[in-house]
PDB file of N, CA and C in Angstrom:
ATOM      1  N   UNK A   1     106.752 124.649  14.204  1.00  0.00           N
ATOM      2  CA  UNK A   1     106.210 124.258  15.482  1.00  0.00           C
ATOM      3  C   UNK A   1     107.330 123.636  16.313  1.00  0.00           C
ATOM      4  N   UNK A   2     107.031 124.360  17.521  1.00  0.00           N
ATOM      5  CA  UNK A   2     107.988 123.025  18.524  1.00  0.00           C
ATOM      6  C   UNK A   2     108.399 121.934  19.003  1.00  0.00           C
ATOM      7  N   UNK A   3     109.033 120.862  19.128  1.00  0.00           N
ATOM      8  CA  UNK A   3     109.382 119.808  19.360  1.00  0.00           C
ATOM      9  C   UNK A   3     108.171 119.233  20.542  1.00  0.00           C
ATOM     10  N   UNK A   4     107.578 118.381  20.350  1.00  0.00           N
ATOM     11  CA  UNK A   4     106.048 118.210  21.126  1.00  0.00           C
ATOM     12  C   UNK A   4     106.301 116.734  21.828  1.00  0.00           C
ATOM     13  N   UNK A   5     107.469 115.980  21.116  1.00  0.00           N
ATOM     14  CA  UNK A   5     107.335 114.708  21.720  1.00  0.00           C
ATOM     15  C   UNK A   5     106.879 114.736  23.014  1.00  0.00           C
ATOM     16  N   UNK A   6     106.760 113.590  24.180  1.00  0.00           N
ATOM     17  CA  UNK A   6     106.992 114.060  24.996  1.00  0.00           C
ATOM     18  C   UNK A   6     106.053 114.878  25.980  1.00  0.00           C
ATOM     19  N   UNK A   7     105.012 115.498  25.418  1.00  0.00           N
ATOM     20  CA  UNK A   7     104.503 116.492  25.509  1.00  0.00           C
ATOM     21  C   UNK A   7     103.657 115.817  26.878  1.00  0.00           C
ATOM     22  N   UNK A   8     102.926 116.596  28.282  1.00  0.00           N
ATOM     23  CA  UNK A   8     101.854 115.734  28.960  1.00  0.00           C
ATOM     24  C   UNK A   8     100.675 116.079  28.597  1.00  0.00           C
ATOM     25  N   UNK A   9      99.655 115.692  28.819  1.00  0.00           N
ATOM     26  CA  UNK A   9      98.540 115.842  28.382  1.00  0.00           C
ATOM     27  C   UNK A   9      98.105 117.246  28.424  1.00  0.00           C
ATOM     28  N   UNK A  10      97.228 117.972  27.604  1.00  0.00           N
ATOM     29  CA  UNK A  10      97.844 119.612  27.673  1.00  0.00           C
ATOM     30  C   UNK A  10      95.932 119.871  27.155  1.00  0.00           C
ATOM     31  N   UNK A  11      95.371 121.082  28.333  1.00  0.00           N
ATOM     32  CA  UNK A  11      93.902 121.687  28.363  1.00  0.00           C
ATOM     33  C   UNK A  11      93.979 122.584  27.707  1.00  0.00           C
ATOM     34  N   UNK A  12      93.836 123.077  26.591  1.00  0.00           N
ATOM     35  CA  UNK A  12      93.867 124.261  25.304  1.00  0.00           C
ATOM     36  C   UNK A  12      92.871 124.987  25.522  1.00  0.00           C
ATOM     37  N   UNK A  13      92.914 126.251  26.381  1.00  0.00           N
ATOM     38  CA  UNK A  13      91.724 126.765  26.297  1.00  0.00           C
ATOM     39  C   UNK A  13      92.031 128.612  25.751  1.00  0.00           C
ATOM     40  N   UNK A  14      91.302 128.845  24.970  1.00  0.00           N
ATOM     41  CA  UNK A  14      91.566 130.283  23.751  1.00  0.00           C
ATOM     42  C   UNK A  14      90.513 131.080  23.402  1.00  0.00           C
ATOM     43  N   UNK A  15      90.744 132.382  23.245  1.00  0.00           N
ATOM     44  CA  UNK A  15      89.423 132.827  22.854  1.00  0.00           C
ATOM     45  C   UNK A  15      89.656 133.444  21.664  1.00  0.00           C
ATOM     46  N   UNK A  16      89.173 133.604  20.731  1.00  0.00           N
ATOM     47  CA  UNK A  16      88.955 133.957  19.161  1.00  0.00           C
ATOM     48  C   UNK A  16      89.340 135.036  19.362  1.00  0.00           C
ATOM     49  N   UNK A  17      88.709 136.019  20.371  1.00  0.00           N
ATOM     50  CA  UNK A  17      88.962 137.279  20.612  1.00  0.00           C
ATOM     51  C   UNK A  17      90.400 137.859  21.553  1.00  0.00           C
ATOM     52  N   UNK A  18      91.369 137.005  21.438  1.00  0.00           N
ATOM     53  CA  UNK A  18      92.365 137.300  22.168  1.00  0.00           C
ATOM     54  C   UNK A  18      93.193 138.121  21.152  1.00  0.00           C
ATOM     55  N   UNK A  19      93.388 139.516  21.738  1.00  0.00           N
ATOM     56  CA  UNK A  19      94.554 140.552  21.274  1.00  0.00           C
ATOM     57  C   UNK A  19      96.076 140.584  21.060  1.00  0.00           C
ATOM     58  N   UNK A  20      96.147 139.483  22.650  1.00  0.00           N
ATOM     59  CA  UNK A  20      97.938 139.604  22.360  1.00  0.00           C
ATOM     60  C   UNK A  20      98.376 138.013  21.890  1.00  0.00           C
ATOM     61  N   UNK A  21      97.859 136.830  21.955  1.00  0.00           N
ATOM     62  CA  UNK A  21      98.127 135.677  21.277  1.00  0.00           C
ATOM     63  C   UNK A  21      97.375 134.714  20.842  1.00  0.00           C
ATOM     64  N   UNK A  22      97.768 135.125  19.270  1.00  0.00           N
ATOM     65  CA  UNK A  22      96.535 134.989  18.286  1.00  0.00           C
ATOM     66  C   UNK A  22      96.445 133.291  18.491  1.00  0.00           C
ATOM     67  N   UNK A  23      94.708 133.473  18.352  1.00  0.00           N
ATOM     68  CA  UNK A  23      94.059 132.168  18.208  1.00  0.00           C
ATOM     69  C   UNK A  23      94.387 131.017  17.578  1.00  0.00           C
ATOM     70  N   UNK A  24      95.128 131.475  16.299  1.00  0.00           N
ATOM     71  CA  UNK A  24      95.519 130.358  15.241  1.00  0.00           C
ATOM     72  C   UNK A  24      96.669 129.856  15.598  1.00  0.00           C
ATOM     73  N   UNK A  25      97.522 130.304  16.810  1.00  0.00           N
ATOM     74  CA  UNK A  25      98.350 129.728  17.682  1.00  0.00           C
ATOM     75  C   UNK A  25      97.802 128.135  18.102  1.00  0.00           C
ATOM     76  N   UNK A  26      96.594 128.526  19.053  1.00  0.00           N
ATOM     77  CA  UNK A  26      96.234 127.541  19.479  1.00  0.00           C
ATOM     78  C   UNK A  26      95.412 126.471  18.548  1.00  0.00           C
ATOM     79  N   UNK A  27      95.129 126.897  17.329  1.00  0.00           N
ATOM     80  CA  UNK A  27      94.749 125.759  16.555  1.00  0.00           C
ATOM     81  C   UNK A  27      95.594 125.139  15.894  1.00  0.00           C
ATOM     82  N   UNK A  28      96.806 125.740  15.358  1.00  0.00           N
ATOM     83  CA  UNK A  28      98.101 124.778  15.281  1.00  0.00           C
ATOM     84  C   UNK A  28      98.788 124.018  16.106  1.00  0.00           C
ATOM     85  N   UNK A  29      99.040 124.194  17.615  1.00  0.00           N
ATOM     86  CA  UNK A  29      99.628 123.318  18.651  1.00  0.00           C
ATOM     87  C   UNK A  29      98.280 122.390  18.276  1.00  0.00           C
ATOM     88  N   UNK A  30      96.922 122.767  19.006  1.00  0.00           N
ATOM     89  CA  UNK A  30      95.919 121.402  18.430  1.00  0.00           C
ATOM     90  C   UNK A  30      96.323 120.667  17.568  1.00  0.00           C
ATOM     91  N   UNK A  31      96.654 121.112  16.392  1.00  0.00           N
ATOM     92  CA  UNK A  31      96.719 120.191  15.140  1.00  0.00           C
ATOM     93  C   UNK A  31      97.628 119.545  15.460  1.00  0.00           C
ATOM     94  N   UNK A  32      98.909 119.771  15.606  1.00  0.00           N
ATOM     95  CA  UNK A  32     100.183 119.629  16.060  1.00  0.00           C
ATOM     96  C   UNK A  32     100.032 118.063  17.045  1.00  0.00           C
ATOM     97  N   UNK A  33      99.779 118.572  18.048  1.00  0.00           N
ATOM     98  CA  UNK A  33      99.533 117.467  19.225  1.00  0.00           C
ATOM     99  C   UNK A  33      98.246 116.407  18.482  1.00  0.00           C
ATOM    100  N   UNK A  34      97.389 116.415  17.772  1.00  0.00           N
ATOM    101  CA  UNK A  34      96.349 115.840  16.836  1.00  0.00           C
ATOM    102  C   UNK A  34      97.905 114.675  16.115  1.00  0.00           C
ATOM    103  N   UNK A  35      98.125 115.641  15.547  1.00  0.00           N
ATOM    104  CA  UNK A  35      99.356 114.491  14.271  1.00  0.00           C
ATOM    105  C   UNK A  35     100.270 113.858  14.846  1.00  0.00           C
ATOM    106  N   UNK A  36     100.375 113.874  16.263  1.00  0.00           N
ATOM    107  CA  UNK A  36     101.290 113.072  16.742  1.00  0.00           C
ATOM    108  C   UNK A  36     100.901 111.840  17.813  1.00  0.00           C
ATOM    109  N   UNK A  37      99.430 112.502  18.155  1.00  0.00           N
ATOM    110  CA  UNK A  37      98.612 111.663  18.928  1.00  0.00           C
ATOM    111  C   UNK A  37      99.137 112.002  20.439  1.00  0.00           C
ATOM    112  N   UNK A  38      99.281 113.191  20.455  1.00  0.00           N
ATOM    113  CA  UNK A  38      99.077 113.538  21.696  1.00  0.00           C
ATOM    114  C   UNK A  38      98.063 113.731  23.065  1.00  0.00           C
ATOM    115  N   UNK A  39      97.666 113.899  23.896  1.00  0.00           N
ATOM    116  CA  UNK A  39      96.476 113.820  24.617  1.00  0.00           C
ATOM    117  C   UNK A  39      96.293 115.492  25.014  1.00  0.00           C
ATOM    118  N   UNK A  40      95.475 115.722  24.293  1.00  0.00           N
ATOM    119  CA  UNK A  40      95.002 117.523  24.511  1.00  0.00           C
ATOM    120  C   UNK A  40      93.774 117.645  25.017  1.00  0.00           C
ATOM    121  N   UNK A  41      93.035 118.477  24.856  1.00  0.00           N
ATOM    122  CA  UNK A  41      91.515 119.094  24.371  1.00  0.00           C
ATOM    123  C   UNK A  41      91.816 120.588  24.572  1.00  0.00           C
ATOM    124  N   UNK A  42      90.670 120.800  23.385  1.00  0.00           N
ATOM    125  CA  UNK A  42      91.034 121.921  22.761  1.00  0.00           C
ATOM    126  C   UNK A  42      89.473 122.647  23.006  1.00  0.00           C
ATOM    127  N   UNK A  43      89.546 123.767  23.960  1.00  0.00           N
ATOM    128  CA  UNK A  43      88.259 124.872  23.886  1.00  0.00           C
ATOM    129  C   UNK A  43      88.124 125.713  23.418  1.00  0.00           C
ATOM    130  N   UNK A  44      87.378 126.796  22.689  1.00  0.00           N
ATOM    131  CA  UNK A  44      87.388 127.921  22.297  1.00  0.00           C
ATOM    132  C   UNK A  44      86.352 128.454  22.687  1.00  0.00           C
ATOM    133  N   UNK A  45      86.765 130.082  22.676  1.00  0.00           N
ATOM    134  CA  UNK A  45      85.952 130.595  23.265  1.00  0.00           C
ATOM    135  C   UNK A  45      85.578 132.082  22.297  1.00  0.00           C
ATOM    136  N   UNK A  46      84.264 132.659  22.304  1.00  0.00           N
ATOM    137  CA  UNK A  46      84.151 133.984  21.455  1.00  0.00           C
ATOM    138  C   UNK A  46      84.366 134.671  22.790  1.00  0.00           C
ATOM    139  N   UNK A  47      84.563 134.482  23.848  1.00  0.00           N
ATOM    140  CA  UNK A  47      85.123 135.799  24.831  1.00  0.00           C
ATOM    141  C   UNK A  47      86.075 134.772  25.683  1.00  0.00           C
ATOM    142  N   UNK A  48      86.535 135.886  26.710  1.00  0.00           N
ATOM    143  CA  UNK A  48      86.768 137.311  26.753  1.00  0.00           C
ATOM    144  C   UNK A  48      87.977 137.701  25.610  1.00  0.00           C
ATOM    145  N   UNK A  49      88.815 138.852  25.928  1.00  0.00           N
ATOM    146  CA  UNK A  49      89.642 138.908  25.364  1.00  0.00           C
ATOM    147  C   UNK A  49      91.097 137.933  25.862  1.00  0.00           C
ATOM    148  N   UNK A  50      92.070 138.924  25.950  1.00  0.00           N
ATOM    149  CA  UNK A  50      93.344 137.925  26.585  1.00  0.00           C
ATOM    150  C   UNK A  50      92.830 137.533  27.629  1.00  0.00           C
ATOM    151  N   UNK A  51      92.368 138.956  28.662  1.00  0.00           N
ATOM    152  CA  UNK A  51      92.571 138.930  30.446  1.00  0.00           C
ATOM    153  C   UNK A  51      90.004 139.087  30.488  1.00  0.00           C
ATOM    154  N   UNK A  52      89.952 138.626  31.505  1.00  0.00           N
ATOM    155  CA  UNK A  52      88.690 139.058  31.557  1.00  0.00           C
ATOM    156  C   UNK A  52      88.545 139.299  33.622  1.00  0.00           C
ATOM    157  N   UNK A  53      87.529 139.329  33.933  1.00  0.00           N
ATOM    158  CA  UNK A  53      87.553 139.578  35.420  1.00  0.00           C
ATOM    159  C   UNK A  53      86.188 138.850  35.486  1.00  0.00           C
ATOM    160  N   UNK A  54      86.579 138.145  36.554  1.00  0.00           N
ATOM    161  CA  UNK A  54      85.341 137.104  37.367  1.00  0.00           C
ATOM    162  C   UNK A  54      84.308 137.778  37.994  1.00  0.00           C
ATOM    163  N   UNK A  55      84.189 139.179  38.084  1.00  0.00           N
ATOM    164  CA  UNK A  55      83.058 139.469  38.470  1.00  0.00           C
ATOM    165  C   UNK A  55      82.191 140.399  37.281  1.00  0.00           C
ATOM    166  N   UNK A  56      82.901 140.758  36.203  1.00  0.00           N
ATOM    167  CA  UNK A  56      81.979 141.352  34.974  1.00  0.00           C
ATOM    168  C   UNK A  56      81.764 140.409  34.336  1.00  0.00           C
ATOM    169  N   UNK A  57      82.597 138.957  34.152  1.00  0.00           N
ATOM    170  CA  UNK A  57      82.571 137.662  33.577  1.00  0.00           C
ATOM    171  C   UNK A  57      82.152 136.790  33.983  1.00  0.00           C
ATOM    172  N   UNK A  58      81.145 136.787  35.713  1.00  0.00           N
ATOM    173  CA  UNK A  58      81.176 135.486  36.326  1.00  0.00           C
ATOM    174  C   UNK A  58      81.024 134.111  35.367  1.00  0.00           C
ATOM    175  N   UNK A  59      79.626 133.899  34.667  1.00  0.00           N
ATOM    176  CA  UNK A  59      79.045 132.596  34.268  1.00  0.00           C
ATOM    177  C   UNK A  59      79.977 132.287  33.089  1.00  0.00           C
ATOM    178  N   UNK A  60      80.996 133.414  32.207  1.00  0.00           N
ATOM    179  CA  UNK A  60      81.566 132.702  31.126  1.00  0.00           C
ATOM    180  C   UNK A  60      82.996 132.204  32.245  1.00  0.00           C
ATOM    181  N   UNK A  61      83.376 133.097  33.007  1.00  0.00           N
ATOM    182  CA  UNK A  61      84.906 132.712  33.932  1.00  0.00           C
ATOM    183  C   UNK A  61      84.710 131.415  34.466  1.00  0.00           C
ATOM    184  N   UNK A  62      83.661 131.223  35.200  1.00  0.00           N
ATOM    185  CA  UNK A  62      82.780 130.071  35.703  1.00  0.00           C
ATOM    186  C   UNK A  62      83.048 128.855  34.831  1.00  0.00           C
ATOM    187  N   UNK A  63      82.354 129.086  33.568  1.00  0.00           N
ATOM    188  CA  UNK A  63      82.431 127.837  32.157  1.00  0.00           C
ATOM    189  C   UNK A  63      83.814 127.803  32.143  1.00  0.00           C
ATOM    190  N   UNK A  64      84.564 128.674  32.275  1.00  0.00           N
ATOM    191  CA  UNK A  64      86.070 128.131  31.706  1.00  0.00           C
ATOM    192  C   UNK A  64      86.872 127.642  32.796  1.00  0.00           C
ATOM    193  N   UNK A  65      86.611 127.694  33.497  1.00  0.00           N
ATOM    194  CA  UNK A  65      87.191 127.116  35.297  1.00  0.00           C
ATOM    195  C   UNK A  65      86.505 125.491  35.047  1.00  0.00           C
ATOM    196  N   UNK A  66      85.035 125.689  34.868  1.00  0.00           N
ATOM    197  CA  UNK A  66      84.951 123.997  34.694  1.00  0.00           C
ATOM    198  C   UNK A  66      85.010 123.466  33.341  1.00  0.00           C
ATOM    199  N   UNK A  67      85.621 123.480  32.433  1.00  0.00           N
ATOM    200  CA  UNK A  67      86.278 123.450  31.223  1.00  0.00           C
ATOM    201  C   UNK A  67      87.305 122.695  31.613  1.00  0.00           C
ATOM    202  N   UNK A  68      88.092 123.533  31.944  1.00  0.00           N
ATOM    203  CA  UNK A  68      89.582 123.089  32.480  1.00  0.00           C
ATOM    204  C   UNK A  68      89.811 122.244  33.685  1.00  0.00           C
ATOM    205  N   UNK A  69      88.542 122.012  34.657  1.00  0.00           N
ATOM    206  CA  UNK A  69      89.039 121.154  35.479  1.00  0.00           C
ATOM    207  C   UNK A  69      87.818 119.896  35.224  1.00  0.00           C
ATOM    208  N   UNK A  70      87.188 120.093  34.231  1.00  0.00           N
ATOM    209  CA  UNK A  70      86.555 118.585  33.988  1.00  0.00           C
ATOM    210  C   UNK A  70      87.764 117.942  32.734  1.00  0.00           C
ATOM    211  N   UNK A  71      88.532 119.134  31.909  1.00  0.00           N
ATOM    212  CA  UNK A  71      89.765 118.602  30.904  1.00  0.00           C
ATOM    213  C   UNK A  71      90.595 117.536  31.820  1.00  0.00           C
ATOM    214  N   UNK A  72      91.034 118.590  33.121  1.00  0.00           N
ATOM    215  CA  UNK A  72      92.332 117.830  33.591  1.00  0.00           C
ATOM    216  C   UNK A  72      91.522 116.361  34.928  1.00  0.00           C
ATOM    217  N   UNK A  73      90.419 116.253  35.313  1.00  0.00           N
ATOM    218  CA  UNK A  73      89.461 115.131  35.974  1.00  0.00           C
ATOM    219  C   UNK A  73      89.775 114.202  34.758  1.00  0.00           C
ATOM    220  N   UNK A  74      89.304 114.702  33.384  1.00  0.00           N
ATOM    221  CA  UNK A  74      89.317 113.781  32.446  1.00  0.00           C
ATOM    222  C   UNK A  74      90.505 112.745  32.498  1.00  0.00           C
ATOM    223  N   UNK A  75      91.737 113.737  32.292  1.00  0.00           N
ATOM    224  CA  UNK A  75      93.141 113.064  32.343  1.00  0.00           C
ATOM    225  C   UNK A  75      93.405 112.122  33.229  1.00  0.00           C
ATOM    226  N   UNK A  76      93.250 112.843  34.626  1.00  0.00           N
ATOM    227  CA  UNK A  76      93.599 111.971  35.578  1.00  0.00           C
ATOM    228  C   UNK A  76      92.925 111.110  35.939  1.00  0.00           C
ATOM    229  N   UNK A  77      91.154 110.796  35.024  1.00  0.00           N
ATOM    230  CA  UNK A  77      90.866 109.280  35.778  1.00  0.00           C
ATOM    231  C   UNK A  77      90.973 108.548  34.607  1.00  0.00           C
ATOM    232  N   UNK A  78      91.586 108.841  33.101  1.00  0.00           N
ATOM    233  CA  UNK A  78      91.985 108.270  32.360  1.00  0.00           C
ATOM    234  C   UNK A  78      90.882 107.822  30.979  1.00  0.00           C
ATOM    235  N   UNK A  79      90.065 109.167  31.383  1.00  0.00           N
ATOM    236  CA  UNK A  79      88.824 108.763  30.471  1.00  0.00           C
ATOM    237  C   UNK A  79      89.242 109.421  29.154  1.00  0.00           C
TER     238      UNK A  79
END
C-alpha cells in the first residue's frame, strides 16, 4: 500500500461490480486509512459497473451524488 500519512479526509465510493478497478482495492485503502486513523468513509455499491449514465441510473446516480456530498458536508462541518 501507499504511503497514506498525510492523507485528507478521503469519500470511498465503489461498486462490487466494477470491471476495470477491482473492489478489494477499495477495501484495502479503507483498511489502510482505518489503521492509521485516517478520516475516510467508505460506500459500496452492487451497481453500476465502472461508468453508469444518469439517465438509465437516475435514483442509484442520485444515491451516490448524495453519498458523496453528505461524506464531504460531513467533513467540512466536522461531524
Amino acid at each position: 500500500m501507499y504511503h497514506l500519512a498525510g492523507l485528507p479526509p478521503a469519500c470511498l465510493l465503489h461498486s462490487v461490480e466494477d470491471e476495470f478497478s477491482p473492489f478489494s482495492q477499495s477495501v484495502e485503502l479503507a483498511k489502510g486509512m482505518e489503521r492509521q486513523g485516517l478520516l475516510h468513509e467508505f460506500c459500496s455499491y452492487e451497481w453500476p459497473k465502472h461508468y453508469f449514465s444518469t439517465r438509465a441510473d437516475g435514483a442509484r446516480a442520485l444515491q451516490m451524488f448524495q453519498d458523496a456530498l453528505s461524506c464531504v458536508h460531513g467533513f467540512l462541518s466536522g461531524e
